[in-house]
PDB file of N, CA and C in Angstrom:
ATOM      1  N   UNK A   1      -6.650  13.657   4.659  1.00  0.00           N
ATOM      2  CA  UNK A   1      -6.657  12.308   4.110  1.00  0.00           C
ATOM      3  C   UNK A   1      -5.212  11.823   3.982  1.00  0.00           C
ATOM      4  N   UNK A   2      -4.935  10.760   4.369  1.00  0.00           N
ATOM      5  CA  UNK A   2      -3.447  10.109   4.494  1.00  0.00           C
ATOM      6  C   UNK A   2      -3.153  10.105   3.212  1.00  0.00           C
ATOM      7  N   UNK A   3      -1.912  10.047   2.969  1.00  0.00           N
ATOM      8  CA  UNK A   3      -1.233   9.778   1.357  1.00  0.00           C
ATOM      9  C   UNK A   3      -1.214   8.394   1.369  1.00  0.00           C
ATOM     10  N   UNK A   4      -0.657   7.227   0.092  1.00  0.00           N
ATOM     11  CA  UNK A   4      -0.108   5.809   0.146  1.00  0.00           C
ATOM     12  C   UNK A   4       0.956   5.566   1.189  1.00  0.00           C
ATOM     13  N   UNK A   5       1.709   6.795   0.896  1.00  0.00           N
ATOM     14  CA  UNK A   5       3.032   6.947   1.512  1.00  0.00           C
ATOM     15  C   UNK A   5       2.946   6.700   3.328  1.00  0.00           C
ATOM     16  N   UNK A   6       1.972   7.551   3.550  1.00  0.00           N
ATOM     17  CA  UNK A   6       1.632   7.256   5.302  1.00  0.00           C
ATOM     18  C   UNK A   6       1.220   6.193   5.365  1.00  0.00           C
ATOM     19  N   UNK A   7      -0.125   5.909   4.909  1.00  0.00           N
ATOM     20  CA  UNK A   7      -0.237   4.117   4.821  1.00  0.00           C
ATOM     21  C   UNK A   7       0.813   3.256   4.838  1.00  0.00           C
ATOM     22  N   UNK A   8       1.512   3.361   3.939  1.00  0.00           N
ATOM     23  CA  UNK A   8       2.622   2.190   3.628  1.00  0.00           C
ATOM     24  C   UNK A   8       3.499   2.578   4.988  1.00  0.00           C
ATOM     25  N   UNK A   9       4.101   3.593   5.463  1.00  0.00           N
ATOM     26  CA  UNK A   9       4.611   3.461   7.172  1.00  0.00           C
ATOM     27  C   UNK A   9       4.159   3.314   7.795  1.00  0.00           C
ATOM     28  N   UNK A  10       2.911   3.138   8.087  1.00  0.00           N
ATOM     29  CA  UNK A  10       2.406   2.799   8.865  1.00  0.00           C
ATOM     30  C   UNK A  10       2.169   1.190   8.919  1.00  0.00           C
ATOM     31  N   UNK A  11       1.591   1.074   7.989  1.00  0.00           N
ATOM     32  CA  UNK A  11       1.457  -0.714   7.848  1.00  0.00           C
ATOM     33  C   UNK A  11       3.034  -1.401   7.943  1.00  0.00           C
ATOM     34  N   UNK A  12       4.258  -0.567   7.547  1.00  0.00           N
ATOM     35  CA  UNK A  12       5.355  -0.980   7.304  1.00  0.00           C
ATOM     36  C   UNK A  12       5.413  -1.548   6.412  1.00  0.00           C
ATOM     37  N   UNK A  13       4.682  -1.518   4.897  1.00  0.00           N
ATOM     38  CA  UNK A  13       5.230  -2.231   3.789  1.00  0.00           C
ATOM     39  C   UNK A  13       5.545  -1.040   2.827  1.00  0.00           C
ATOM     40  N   UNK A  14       6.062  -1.273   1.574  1.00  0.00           N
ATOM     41  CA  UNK A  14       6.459  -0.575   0.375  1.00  0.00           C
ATOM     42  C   UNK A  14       5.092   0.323   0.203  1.00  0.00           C
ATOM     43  N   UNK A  15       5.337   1.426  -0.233  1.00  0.00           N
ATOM     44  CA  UNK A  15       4.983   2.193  -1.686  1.00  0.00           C
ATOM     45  C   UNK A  15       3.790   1.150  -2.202  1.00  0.00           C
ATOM     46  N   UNK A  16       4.108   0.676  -3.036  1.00  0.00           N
ATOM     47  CA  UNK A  16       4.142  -0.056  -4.310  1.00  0.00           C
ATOM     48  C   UNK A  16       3.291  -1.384  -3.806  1.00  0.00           C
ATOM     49  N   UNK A  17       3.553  -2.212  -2.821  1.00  0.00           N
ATOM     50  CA  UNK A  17       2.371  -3.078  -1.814  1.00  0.00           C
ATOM     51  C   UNK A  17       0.964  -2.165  -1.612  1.00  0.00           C
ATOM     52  N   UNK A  18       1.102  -1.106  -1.023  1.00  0.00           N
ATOM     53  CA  UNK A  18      -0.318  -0.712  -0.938  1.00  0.00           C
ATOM     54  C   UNK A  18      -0.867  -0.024  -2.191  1.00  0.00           C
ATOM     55  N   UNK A  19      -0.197   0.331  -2.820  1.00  0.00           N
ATOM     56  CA  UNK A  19      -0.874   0.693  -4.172  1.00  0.00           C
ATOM     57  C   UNK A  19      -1.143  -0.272  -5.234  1.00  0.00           C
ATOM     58  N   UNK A  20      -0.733  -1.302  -4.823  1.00  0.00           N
ATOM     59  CA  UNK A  20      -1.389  -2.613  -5.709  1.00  0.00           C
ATOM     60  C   UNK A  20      -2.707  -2.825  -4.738  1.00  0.00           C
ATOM     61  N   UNK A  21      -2.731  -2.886  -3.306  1.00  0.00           N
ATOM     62  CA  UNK A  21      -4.092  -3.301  -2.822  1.00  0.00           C
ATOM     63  C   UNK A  21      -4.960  -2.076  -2.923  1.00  0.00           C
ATOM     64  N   UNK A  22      -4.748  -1.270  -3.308  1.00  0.00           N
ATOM     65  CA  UNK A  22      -5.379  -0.145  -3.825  1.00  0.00           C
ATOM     66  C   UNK A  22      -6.278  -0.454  -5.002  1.00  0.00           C
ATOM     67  N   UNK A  23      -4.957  -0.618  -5.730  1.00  0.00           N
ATOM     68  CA  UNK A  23      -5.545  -1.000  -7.174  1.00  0.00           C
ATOM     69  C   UNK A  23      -6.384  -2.301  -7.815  1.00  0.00           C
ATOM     70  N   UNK A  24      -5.909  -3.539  -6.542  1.00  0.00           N
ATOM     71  CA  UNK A  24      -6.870  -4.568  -6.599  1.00  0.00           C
ATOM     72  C   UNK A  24      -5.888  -5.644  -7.274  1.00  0.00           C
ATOM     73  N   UNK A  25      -4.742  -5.407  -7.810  1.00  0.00           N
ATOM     74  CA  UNK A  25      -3.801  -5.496  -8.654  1.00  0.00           C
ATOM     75  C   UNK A  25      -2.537  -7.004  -7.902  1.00  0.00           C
ATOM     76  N   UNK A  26      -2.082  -7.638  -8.549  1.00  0.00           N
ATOM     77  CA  UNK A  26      -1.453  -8.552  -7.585  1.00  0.00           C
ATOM     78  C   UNK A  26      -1.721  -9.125  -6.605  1.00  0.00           C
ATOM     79  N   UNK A  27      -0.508 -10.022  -6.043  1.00  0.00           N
ATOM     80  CA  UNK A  27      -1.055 -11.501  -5.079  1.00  0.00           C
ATOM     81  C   UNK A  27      -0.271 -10.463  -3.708  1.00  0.00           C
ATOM     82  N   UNK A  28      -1.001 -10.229  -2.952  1.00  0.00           N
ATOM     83  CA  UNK A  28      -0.851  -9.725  -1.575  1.00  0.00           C
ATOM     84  C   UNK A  28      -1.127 -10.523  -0.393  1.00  0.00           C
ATOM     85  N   UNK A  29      -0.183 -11.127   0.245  1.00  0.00           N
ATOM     86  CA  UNK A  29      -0.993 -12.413   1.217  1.00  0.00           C
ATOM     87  C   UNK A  29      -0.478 -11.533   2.948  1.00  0.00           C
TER      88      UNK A  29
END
């Protein structure tokens, strides 16, 4: 199972971007 961390290089955004769309959390456009 990927970590946030692979996600987020992969998508190329922060840490912290995919763990808010994780969390459902903040404005992500």
């Amino acid at each position: 199972m990927p970590t946030i961390k692979d996600i987020a290089i992969r998508a190329g955004v922060s840490h912290g971007t995919v763990s808010n769309v994780l969390n459902k959390r903040g404005n992500v456009s």
